[in-house]
C-alpha atoms as a PDB file:
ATOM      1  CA  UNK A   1     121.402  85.100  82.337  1.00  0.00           C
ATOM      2  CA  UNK A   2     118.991  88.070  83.485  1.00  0.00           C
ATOM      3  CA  UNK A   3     120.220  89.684  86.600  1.00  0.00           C
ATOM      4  CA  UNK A   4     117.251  89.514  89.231  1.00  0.00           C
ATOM      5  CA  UNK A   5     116.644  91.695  92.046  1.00  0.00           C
ATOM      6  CA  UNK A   6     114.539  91.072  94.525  1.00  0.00           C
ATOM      7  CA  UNK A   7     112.792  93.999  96.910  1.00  0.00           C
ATOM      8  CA  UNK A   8     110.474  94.563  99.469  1.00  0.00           C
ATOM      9  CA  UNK A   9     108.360  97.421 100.896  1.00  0.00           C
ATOM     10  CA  UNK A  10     106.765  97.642 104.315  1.00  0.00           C
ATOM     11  CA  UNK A  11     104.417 100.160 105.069  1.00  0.00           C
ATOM     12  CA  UNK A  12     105.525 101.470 108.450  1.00  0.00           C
ATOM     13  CA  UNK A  13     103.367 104.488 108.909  1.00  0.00           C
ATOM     14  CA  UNK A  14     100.472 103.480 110.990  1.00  0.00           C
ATOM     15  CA  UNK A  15     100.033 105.080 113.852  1.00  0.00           C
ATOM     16  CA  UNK A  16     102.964 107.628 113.064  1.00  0.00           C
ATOM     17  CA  UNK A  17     103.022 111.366 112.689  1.00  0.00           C
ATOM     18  CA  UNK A  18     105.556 112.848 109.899  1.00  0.00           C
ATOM     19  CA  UNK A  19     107.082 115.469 110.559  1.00  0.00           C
ATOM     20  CA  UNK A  20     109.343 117.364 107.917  1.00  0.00           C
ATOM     21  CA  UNK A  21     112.798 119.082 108.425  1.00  0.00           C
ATOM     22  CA  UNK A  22     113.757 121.425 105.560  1.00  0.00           C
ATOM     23  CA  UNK A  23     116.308 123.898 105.160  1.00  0.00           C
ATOM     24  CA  UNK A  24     119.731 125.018 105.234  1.00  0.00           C
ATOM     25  CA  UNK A  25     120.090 124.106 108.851  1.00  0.00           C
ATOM     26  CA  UNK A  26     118.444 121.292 108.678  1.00  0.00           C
ATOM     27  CA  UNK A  27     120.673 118.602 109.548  1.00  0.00           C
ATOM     28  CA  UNK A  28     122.268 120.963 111.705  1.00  0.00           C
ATOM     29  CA  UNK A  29     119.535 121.155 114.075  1.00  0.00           C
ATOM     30  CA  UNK A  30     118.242 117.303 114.122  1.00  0.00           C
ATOM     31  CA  UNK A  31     122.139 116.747 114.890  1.00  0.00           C
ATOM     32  CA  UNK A  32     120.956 118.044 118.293  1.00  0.00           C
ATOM     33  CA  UNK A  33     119.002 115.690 118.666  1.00  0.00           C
ATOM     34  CA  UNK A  34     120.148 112.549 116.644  1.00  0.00           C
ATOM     35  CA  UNK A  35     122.548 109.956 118.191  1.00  0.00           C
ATOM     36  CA  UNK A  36     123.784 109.132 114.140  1.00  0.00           C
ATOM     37  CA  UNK A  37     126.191 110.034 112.300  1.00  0.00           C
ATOM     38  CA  UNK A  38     124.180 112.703 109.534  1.00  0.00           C
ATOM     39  CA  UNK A  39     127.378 113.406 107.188  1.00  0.00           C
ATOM     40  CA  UNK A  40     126.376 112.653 103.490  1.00  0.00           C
ATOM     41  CA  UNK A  41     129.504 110.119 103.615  1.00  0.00           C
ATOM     42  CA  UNK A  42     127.767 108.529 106.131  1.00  0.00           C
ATOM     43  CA  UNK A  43     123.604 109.143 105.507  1.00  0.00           C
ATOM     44  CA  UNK A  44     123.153 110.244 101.900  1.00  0.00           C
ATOM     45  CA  UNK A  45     119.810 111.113 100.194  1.00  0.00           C
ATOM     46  CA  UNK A  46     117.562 107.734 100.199  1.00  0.00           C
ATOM     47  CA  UNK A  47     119.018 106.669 103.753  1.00  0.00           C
ATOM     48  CA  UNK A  48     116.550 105.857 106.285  1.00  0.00           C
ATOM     49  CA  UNK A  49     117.340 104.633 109.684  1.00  0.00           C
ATOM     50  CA  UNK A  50     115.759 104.271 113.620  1.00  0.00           C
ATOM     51  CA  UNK A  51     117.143 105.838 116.558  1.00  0.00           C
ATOM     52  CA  UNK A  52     116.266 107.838 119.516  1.00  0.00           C
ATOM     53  CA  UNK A  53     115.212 111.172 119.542  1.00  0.00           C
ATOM     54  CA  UNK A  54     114.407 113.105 122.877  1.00  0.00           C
ATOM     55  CA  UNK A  55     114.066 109.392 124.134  1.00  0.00           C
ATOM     56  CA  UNK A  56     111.291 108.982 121.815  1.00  0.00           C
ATOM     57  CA  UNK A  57     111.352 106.156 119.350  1.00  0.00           C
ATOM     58  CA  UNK A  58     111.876 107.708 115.277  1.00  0.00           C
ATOM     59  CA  UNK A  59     112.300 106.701 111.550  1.00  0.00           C
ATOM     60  CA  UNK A  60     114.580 109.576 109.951  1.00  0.00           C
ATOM     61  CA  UNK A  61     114.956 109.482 106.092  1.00  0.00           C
ATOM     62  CA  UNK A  62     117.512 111.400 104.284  1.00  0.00           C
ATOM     63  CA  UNK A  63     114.699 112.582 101.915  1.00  0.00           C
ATOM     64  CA  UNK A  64     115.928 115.518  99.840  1.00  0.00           C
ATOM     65  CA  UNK A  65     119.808 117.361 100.279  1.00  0.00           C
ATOM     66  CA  UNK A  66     117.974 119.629 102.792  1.00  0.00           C
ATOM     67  CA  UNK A  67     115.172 117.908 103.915  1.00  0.00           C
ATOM     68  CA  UNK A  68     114.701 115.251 106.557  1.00  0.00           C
ATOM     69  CA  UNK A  69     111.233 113.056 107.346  1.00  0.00           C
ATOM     70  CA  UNK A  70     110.717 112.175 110.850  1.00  0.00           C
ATOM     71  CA  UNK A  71     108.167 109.407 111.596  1.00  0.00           C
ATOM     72  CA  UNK A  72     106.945 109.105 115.462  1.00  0.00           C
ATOM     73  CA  UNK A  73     104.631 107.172 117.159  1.00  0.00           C
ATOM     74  CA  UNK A  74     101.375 109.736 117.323  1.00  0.00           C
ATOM     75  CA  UNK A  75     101.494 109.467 121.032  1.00  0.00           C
ATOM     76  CA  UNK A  76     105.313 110.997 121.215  1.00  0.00           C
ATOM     77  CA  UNK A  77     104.760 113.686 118.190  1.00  0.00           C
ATOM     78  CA  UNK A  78     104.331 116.740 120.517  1.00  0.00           C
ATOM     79  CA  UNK A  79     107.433 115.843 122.245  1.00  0.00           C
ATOM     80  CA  UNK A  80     109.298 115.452 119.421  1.00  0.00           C
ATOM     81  CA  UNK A  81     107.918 118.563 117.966  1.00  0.00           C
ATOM     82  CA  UNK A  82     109.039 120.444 120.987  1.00  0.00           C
ATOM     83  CA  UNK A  83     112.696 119.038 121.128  1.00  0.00           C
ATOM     84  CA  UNK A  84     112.857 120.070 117.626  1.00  0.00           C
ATOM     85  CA  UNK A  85     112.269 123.067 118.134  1.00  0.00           C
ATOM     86  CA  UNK A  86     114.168 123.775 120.705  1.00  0.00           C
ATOM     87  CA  UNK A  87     116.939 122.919 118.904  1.00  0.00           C
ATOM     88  CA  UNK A  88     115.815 125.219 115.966  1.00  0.00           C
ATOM     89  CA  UNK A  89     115.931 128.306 118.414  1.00  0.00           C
ATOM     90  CA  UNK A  90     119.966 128.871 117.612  1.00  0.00           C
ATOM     91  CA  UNK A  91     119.071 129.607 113.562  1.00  0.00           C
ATOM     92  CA  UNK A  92     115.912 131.982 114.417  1.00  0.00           C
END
């Protein structure tokens, strides 16, 4: 008996903006800002998930070991740009 798997892929980008995290303080600064638990125990490489982020509605994926994706609605992109930011200044 053949072992079936079954999967599914939903394209979730319209209207979105991506944004990309990268770096060695990465997940240190979108901790700031993220309400989840970002631990590789807890959100390894491949993990995507929705939350809040500066009240604005997000996808984050756990894209590469130091790289995060951020999708946002197009209309909240600036906003989340900003808080981003922000919480980048400690590392400058």
């Amino acid at each position: 008996m053949k072992n079936q798997h079954h999967f599914s892929a939903v394209d979730v980008s319209g209207q979105r903006t991506t944004i990309e995290l990268e770096g060695a303080h990465a997940r240190d600064v979108l901790a700031h800002l993220w309400e989840q638990d970002l631990r590789e125990k807890s959100f390894p490489v491949g993990s995507v998930s929705q939350g809040l982020i500066a009240k604005a509605p997000v996808i984050v994926c756990h894209v590469a070991p130091l790289r995060y994706r951020i999708m946002v609605r197009s209309s909240f992109a600036v906003h989340v740009w900003k808080a981003l930011v922000d919480a980048g200044e400690e590392w400058v």
